[in-house]
PDB file of N, CA and C in Angstrom:
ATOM      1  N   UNK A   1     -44.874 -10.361 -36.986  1.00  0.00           N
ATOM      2  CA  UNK A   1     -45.279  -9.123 -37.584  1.00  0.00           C
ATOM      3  C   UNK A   1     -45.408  -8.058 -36.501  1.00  0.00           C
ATOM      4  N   UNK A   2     -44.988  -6.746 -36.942  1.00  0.00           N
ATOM      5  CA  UNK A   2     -45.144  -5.675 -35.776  1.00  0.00           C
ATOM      6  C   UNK A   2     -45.982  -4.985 -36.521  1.00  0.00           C
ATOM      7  N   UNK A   3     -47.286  -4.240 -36.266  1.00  0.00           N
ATOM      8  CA  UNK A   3     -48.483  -3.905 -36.351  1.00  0.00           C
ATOM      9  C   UNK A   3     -47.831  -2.289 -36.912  1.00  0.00           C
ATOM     10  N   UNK A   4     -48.174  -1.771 -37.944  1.00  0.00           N
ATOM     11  CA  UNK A   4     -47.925  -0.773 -38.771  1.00  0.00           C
ATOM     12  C   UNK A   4     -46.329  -0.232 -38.902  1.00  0.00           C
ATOM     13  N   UNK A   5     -45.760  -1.596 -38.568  1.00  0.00           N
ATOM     14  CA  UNK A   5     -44.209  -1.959 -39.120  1.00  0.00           C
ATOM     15  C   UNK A   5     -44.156  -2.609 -40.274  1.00  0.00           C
ATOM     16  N   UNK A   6     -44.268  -3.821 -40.313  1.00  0.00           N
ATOM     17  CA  UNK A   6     -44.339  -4.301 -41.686  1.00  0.00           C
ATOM     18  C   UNK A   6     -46.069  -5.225 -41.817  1.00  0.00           C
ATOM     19  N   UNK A   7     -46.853  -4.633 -41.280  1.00  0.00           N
ATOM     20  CA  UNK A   7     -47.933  -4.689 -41.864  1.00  0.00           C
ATOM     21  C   UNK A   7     -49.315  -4.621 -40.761  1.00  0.00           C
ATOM     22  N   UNK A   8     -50.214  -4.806 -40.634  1.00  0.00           N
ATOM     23  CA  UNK A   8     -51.615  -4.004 -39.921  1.00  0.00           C
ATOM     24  C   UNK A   8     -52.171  -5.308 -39.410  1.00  0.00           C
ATOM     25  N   UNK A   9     -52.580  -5.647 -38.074  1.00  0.00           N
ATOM     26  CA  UNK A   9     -53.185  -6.428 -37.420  1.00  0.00           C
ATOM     27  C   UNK A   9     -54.983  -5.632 -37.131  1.00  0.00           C
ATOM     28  N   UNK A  10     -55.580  -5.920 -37.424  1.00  0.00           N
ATOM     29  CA  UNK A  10     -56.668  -5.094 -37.201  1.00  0.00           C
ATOM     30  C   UNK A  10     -58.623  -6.253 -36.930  1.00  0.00           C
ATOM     31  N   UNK A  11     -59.141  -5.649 -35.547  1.00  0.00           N
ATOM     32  CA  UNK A  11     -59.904  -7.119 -35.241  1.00  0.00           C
ATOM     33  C   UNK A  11     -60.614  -7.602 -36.067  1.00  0.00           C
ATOM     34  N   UNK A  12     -61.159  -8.649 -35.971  1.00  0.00           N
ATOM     35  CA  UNK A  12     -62.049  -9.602 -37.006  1.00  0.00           C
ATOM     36  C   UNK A  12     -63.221  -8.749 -37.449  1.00  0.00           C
ATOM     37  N   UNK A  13     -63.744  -8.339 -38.550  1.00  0.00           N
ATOM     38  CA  UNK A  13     -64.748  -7.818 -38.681  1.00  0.00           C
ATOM     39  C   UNK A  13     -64.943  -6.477 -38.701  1.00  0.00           C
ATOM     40  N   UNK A  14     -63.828  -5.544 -38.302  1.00  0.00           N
ATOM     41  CA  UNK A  14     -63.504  -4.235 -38.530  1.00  0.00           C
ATOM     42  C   UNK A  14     -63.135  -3.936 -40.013  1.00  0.00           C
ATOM     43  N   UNK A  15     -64.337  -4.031 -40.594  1.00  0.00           N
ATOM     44  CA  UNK A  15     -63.996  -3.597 -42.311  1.00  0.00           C
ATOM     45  C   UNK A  15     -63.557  -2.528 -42.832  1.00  0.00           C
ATOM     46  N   UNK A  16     -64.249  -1.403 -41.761  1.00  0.00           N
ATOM     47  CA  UNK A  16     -64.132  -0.388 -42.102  1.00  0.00           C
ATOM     48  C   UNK A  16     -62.245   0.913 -41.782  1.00  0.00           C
ATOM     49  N   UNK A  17     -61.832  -0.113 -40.686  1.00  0.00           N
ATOM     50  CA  UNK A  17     -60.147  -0.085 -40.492  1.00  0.00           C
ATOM     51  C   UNK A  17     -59.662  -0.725 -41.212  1.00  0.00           C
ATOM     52  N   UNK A  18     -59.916  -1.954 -41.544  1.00  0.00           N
ATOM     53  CA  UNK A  18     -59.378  -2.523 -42.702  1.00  0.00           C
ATOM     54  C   UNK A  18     -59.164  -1.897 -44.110  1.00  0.00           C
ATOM     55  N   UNK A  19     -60.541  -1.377 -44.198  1.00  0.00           N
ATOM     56  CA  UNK A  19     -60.472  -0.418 -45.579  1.00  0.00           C
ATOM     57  C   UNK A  19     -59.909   0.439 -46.023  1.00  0.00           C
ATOM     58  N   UNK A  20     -60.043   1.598 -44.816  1.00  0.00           N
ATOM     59  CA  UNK A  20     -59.076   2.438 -44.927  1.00  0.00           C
ATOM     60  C   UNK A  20     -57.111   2.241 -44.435  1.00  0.00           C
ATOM     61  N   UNK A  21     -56.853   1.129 -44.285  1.00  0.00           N
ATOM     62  CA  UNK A  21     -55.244   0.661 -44.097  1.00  0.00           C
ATOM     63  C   UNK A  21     -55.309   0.565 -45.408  1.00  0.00           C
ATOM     64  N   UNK A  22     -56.124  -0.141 -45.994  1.00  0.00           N
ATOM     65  CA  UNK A  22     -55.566   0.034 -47.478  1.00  0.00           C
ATOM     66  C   UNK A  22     -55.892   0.937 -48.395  1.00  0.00           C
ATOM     67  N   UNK A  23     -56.618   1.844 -47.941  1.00  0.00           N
ATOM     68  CA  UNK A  23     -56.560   3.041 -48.913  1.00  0.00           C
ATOM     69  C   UNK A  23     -55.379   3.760 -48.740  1.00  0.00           C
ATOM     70  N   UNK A  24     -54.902   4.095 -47.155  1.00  0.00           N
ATOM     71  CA  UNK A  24     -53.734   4.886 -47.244  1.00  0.00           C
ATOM     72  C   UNK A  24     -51.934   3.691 -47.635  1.00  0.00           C
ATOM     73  N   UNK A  25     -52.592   2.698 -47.790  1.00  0.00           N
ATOM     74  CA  UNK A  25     -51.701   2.085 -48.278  1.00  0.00           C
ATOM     75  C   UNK A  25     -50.947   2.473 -49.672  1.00  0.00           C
ATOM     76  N   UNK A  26     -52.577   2.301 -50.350  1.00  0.00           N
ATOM     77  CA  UNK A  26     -52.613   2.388 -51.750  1.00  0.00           C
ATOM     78  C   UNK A  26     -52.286   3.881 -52.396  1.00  0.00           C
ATOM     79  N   UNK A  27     -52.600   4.585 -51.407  1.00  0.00           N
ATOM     80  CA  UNK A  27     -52.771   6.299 -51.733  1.00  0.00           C
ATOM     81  C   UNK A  27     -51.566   6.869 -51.582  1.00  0.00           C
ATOM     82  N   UNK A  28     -50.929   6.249 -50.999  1.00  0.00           N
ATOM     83  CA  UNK A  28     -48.827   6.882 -49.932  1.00  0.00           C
ATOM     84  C   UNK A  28     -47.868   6.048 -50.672  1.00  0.00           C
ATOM     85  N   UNK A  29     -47.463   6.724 -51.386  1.00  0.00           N
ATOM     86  CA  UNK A  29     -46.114   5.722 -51.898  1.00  0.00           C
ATOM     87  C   UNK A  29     -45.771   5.616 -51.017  1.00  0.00           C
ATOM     88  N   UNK A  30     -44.626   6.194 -50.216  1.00  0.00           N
ATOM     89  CA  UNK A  30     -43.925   6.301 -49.521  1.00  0.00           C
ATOM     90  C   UNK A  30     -44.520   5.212 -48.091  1.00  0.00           C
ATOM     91  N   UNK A  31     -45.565   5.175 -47.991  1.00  0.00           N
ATOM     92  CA  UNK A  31     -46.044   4.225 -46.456  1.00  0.00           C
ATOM     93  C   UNK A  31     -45.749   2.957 -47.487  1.00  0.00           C
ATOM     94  N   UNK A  32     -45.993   2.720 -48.529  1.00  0.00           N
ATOM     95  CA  UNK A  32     -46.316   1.260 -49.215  1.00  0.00           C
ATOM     96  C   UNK A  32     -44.683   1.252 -49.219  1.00  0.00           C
ATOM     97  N   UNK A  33     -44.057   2.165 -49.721  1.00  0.00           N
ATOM     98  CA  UNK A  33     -42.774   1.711 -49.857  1.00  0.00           C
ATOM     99  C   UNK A  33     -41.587   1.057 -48.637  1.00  0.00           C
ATOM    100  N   UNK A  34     -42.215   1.883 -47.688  1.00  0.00           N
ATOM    101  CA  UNK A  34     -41.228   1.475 -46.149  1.00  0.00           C
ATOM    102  C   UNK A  34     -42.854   0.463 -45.958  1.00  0.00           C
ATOM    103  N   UNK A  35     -43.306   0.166 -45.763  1.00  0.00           N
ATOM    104  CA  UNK A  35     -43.932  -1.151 -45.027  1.00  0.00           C
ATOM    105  C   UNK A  35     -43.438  -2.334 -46.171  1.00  0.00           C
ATOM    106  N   UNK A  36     -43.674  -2.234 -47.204  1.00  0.00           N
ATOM    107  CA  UNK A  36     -43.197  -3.248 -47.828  1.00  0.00           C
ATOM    108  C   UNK A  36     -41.908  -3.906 -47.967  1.00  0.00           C
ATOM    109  N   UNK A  37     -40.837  -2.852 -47.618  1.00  0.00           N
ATOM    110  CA  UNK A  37     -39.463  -3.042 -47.225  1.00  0.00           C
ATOM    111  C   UNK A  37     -39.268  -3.939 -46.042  1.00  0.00           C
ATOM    112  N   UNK A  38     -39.896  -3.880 -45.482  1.00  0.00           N
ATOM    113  CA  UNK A  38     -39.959  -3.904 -43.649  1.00  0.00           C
ATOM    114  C   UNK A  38     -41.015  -5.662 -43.830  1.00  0.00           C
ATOM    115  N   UNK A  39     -42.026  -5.574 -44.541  1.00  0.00           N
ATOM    116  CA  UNK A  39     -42.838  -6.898 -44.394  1.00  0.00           C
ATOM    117  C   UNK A  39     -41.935  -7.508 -45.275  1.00  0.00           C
ATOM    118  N   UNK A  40     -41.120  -7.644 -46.940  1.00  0.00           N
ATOM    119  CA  UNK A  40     -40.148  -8.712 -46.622  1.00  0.00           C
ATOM    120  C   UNK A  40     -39.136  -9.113 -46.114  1.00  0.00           C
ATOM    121  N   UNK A  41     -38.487  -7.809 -45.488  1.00  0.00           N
ATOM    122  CA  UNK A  41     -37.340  -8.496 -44.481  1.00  0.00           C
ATOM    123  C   UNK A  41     -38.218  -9.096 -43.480  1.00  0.00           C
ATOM    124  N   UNK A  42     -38.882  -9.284 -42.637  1.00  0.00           N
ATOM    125  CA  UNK A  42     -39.718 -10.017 -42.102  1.00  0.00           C
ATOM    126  C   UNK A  42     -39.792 -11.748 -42.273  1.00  0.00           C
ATOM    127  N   UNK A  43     -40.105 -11.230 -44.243  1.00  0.00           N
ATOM    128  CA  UNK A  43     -40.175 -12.767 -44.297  1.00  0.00           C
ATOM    129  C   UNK A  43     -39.031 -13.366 -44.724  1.00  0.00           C
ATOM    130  N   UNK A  44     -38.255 -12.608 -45.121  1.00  0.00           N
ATOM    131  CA  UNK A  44     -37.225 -13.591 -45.150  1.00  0.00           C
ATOM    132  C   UNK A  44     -36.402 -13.872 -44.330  1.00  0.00           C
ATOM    133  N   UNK A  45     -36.592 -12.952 -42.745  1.00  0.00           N
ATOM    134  CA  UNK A  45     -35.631 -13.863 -41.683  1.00  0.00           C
ATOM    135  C   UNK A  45     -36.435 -14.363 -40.886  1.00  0.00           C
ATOM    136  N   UNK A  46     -37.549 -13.835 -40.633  1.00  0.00           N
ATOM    137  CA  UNK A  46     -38.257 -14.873 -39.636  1.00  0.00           C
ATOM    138  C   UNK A  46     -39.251 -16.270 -40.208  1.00  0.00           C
ATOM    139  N   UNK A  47     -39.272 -16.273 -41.705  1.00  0.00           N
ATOM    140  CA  UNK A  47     -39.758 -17.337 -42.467  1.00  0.00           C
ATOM    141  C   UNK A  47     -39.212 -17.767 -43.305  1.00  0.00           C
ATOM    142  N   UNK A  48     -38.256 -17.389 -43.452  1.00  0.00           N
ATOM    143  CA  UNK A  48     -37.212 -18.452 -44.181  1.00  0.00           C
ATOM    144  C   UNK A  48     -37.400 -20.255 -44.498  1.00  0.00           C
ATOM    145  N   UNK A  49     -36.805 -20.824 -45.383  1.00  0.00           N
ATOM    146  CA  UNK A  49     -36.264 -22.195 -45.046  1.00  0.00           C
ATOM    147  C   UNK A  49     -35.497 -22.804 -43.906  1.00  0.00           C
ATOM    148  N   UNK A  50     -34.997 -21.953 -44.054  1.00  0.00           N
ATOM    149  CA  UNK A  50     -33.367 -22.531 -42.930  1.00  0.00           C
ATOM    150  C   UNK A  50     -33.873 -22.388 -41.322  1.00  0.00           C
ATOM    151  N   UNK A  51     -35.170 -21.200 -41.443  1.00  0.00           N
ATOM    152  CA  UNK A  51     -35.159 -21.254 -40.054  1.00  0.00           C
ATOM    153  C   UNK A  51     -36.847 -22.425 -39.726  1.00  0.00           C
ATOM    154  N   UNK A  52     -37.631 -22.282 -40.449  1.00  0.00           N
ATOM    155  CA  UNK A  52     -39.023 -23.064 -40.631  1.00  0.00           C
ATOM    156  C   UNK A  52     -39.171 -24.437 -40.861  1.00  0.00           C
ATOM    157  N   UNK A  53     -38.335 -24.828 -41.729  1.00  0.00           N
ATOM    158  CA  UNK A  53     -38.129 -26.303 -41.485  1.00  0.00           C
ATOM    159  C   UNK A  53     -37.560 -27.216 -40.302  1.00  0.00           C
ATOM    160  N   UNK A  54     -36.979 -26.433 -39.753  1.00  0.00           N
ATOM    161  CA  UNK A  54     -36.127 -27.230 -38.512  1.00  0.00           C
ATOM    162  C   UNK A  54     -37.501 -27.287 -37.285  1.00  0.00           C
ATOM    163  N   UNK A  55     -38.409 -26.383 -37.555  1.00  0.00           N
ATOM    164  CA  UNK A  55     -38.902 -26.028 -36.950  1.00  0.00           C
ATOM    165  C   UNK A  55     -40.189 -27.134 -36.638  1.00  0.00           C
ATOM    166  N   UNK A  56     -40.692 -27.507 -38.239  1.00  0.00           N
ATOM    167  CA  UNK A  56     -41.832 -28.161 -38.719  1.00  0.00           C
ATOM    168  C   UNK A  56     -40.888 -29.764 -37.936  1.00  0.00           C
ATOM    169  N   UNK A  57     -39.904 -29.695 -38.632  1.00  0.00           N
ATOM    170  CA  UNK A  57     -39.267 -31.394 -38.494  1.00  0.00           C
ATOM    171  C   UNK A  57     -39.633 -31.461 -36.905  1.00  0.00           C
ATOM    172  N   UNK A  58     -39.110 -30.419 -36.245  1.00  0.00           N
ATOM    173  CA  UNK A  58     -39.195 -30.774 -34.657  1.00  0.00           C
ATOM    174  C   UNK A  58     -40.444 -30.973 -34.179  1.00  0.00           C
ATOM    175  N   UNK A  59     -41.869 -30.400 -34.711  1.00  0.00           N
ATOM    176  CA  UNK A  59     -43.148 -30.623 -34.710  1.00  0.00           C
ATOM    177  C   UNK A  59     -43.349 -31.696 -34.608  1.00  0.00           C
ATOM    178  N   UNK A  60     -42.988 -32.295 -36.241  1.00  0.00           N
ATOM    179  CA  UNK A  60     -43.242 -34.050 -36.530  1.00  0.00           C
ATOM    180  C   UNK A  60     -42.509 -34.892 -35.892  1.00  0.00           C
ATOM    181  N   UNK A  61     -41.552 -34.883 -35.181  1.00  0.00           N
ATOM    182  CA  UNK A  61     -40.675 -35.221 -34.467  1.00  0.00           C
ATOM    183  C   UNK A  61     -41.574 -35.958 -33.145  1.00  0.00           C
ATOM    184  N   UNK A  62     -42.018 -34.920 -32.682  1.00  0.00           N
ATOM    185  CA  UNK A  62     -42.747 -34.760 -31.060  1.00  0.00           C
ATOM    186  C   UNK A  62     -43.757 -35.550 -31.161  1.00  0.00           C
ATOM    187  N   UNK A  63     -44.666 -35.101 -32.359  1.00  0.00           N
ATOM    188  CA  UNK A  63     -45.725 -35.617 -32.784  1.00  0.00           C
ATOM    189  C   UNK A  63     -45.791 -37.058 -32.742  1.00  0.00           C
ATOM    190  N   UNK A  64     -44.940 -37.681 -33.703  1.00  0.00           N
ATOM    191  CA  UNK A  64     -44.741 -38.867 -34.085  1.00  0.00           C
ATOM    192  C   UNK A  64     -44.331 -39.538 -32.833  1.00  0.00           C
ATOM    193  N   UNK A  65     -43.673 -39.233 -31.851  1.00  0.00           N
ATOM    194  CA  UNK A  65     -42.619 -39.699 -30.582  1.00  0.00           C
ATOM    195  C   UNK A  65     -43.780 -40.018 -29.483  1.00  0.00           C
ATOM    196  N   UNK A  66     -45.139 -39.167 -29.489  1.00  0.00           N
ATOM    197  CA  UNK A  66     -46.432 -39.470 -28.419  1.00  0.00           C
ATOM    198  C   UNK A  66     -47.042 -40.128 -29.226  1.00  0.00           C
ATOM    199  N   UNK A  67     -47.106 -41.040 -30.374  1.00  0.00           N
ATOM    200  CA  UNK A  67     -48.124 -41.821 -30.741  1.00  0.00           C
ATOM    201  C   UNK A  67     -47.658 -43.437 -29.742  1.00  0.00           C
TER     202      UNK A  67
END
């Protein structure tokens, strides 16, 4: 994720940044419309199937290989 690209990283407990990301979320077509464009191309190439599973298998792979 790139931070007010396709969506808001903001610190633990900052409610009040939090709040307002989504008011002007909610309030801007136009910001909701390009971030939302932008957060699912996101997920669909960097979280995909094709690319996440190979990923997990190689996890369990490693995993399983140090027991």
């Amino acid at each position: 994720m790139t931070h007010g690209e396709d969506g808001y990283l903001e610190a633990v407990g900052d409610i009040a940044l939090q709040s307002a990301r989504v008011i002007a979320l909610l309030s801007d077509a136009r910001l909701h419309e390009t971030m939302s464009k932008a957060a699912r191309h996101t997920a669909l190439t960097r979280f995909c199937t094709e690319h996440i599973i190979p990923l997990y298998e190689r996890y369990y792979e490693d995993v399983l290989s140090s027991q």
